[in-house]
N, C-alpha and C. Protein backbone atom coordinates (compact mmCIF):
# COMPACT_ATOMS: atom_id res chain seq x y z
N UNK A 1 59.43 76.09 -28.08
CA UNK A 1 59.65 77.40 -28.66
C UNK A 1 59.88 77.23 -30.16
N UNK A 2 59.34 78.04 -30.85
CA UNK A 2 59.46 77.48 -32.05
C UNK A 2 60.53 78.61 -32.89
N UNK A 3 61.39 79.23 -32.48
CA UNK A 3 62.40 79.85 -32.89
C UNK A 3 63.98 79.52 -31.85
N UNK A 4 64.71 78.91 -32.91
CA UNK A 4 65.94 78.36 -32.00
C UNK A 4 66.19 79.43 -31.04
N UNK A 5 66.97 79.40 -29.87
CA UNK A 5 67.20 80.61 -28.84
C UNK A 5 65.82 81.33 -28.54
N UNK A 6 64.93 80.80 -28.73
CA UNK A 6 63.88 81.66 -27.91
C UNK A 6 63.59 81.53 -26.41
N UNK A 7 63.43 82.13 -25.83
CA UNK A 7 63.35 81.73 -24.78
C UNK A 7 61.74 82.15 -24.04
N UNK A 8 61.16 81.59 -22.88
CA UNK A 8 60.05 82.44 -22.38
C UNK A 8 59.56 82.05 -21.12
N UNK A 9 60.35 83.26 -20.41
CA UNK A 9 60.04 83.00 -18.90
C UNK A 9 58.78 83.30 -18.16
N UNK A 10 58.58 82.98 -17.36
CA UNK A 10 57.14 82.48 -15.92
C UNK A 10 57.59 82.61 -14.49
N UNK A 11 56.72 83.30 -13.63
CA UNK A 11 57.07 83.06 -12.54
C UNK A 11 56.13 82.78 -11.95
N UNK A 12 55.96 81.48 -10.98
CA UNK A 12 54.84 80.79 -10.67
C UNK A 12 55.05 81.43 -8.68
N UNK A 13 54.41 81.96 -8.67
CA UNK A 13 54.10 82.53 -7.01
C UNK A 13 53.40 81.79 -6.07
N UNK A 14 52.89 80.51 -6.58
CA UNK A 14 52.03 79.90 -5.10
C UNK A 14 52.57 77.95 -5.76
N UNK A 15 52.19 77.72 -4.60
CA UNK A 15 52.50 75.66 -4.93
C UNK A 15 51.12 75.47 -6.14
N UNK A 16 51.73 74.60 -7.10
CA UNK A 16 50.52 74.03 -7.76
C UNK A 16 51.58 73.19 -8.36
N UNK A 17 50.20 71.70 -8.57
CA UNK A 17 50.67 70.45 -9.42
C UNK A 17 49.96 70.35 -10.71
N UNK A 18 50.73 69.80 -11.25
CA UNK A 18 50.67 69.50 -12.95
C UNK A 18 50.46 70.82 -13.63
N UNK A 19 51.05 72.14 -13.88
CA UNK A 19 51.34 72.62 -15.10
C UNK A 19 51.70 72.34 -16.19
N UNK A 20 50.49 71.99 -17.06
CA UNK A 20 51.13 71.28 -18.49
C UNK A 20 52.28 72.41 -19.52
N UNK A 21 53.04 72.10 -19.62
CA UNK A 21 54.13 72.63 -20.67
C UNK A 21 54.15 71.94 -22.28
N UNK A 22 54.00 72.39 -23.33
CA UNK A 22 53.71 71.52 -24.30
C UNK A 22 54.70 72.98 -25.19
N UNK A 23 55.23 71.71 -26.30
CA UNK A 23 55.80 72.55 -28.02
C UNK A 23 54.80 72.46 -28.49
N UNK A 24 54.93 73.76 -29.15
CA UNK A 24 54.15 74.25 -30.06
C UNK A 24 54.72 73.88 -31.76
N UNK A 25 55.25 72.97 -31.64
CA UNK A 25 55.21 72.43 -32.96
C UNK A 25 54.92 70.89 -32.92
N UNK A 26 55.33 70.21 -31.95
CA UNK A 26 55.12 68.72 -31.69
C UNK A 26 53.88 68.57 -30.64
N UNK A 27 52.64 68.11 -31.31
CA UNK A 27 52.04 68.49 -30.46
C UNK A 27 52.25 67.28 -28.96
N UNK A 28 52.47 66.24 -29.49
CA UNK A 28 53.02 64.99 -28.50
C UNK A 28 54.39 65.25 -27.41
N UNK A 29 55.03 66.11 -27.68
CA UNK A 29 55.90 66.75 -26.89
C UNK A 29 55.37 67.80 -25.62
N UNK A 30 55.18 66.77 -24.57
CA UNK A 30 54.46 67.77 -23.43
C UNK A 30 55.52 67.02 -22.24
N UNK A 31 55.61 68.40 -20.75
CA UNK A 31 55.92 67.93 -19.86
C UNK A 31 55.20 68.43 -18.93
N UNK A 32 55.10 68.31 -17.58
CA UNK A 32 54.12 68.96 -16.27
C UNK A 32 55.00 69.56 -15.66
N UNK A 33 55.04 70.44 -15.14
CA UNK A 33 55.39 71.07 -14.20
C UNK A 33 55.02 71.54 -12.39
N UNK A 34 55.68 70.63 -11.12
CA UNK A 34 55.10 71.20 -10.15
C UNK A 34 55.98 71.91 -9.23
N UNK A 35 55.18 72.56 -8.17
CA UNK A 35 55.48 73.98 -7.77
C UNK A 35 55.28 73.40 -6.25
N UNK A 36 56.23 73.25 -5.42
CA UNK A 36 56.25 73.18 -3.94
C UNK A 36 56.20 74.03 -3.02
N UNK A 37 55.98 74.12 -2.01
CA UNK A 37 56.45 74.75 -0.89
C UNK A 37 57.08 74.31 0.33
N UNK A 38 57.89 73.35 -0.02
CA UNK A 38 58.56 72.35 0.65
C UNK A 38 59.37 71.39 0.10
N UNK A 39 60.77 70.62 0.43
CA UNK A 39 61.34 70.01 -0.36
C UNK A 39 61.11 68.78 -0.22
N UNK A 40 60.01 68.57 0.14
CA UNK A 40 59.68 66.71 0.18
C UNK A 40 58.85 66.23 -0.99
N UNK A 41 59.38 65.98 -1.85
CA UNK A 41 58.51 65.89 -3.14
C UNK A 41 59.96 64.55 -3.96
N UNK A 42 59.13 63.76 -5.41
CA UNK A 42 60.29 63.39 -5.47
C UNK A 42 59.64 62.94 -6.89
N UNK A 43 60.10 62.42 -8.01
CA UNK A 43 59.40 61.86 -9.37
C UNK A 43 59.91 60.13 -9.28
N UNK A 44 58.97 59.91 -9.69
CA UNK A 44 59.20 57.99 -10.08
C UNK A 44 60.36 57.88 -10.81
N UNK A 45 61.22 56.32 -10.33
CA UNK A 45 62.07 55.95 -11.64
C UNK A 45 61.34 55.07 -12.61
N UNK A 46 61.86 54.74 -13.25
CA UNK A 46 61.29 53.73 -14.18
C UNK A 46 60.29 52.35 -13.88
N UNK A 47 61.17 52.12 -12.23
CA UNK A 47 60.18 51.14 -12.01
C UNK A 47 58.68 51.50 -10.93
N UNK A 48 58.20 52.72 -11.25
CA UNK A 48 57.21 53.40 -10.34
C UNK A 48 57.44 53.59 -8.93
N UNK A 49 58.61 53.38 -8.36
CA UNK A 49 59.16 53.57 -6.63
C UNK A 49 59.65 55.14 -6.83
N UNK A 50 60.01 56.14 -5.91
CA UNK A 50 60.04 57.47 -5.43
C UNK A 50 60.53 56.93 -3.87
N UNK A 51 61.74 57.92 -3.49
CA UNK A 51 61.93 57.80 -2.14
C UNK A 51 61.89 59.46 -1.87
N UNK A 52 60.94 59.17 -0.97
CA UNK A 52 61.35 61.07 -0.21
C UNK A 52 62.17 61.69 0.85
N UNK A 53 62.70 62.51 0.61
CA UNK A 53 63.81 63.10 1.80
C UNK A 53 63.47 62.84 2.98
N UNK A 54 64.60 62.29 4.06
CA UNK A 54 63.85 62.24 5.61
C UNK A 54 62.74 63.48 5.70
N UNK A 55 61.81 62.40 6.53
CA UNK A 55 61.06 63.46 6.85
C UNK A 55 60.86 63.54 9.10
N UNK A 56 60.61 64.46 9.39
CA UNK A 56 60.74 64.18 10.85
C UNK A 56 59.48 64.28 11.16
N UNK A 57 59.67 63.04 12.07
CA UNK A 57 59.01 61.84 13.15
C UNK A 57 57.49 62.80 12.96
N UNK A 58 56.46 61.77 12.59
CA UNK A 58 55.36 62.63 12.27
C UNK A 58 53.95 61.95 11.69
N UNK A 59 52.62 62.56 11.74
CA UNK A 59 51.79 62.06 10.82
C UNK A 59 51.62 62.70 9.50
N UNK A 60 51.73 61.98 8.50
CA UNK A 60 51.69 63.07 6.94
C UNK A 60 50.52 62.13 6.33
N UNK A 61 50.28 63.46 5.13
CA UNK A 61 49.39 62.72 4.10
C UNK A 61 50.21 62.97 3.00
N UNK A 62 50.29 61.39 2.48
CA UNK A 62 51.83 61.78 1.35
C UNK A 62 50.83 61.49 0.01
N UNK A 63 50.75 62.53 -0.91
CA UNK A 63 49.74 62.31 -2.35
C UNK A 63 51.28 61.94 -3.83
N UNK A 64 50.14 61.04 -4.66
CA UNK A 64 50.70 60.86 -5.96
C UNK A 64 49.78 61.67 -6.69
N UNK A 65 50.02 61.88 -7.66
CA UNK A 65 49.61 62.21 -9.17
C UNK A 65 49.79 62.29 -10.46
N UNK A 66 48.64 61.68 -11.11
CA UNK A 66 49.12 60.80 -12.35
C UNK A 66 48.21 62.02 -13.72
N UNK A 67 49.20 62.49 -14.66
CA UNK A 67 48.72 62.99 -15.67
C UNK A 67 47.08 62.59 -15.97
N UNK A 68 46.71 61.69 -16.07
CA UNK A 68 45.46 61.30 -16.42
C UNK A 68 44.41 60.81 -15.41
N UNK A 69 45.40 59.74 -14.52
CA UNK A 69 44.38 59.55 -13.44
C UNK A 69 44.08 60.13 -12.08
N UNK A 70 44.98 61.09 -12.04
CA UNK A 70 44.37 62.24 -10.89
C UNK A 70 45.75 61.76 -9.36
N UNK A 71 45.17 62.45 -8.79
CA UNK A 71 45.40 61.95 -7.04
C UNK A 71 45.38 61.28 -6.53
N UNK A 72 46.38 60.34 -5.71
CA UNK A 72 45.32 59.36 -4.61
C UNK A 72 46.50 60.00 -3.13
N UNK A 73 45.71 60.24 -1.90
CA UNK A 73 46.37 60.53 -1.02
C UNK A 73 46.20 59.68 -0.07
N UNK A 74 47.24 58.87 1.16
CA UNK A 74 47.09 58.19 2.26
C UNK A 74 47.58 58.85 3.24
N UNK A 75 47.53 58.48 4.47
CA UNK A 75 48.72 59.25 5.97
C UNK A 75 49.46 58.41 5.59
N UNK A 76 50.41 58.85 6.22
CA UNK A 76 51.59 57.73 7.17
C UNK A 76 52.09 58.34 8.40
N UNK A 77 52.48 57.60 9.01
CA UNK A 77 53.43 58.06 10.24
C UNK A 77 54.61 57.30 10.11
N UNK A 78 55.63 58.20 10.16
CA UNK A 78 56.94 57.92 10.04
C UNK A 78 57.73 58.20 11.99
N UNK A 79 58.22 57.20 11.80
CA UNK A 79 59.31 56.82 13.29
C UNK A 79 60.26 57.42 12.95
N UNK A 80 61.08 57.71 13.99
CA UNK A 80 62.33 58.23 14.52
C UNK A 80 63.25 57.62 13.85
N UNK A 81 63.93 57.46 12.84
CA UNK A 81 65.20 57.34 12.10
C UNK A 81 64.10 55.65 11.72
N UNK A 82 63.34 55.60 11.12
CA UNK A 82 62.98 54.93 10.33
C UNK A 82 62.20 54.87 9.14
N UNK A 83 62.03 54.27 8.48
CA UNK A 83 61.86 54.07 6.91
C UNK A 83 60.26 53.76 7.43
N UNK A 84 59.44 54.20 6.30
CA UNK A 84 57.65 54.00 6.61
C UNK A 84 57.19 53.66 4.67
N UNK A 85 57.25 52.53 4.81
CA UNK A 85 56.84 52.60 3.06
C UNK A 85 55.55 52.94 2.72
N UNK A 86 55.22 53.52 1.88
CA UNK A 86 53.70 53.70 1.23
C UNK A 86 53.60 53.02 -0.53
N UNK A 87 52.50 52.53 0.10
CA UNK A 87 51.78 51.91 -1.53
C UNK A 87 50.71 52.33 -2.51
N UNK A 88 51.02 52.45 -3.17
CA UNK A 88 49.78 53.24 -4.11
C UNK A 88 49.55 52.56 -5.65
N UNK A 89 48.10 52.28 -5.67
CA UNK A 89 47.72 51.60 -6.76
C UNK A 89 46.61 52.35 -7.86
N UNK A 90 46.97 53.26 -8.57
CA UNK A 90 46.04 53.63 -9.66
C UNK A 90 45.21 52.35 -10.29
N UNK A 91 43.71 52.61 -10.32
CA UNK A 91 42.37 52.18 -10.94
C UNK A 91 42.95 52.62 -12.27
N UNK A 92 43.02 51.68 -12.90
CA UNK A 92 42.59 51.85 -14.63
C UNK A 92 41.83 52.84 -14.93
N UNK A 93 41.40 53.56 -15.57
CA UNK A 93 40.46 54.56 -15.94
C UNK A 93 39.06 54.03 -16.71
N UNK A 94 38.39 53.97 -16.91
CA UNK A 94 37.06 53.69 -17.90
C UNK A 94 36.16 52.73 -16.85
């Protein structure tokens, strides 16, 4: 916002990933914004791991997404009070 106290609200009505948010004075100052319909979602720490909320006993397709390099989605099936790890390796781009 380029006036201190400005403010400017949005109301996003359906799930969508990566809404870019950017200042309008810095142009390098950007963040994404996503929109669920469910609370199993989660952001990387520093060292690229994400843990997601139990989820119950099930087959899922759990997706990443990377500002630049897109999507990659796998299943998993998760057990009854157990842990199911997933791995995901972004391709370099070019």
């Amino acid at each position: 916002m380029s006036r201190p106290g400005s403010t400017h609200d949005v109301t996003i009505d359906k799930p969508e990933v990566g809404i870019p948010v950017g200042c309008d004075i810095h142009p390098w100052m950007r963040a994404y914004v996503s929109v669920f319909d469910h609370p199993y979602f989660a952001v990387t720490g520093s060292d690229g791991s994400a843990t997601l909320k139990p989820l119950p006993p099930g087959t899922y397709d759990v997706a990443v997404w990377h500002e630049t390099l897109g999507t990659l989605v796998q299943p998993v099936t998760v057990q009854p009070n157990g842990t199911s790890p997933v791995r995901f390796a972004f391709k370099p781009a070019g």
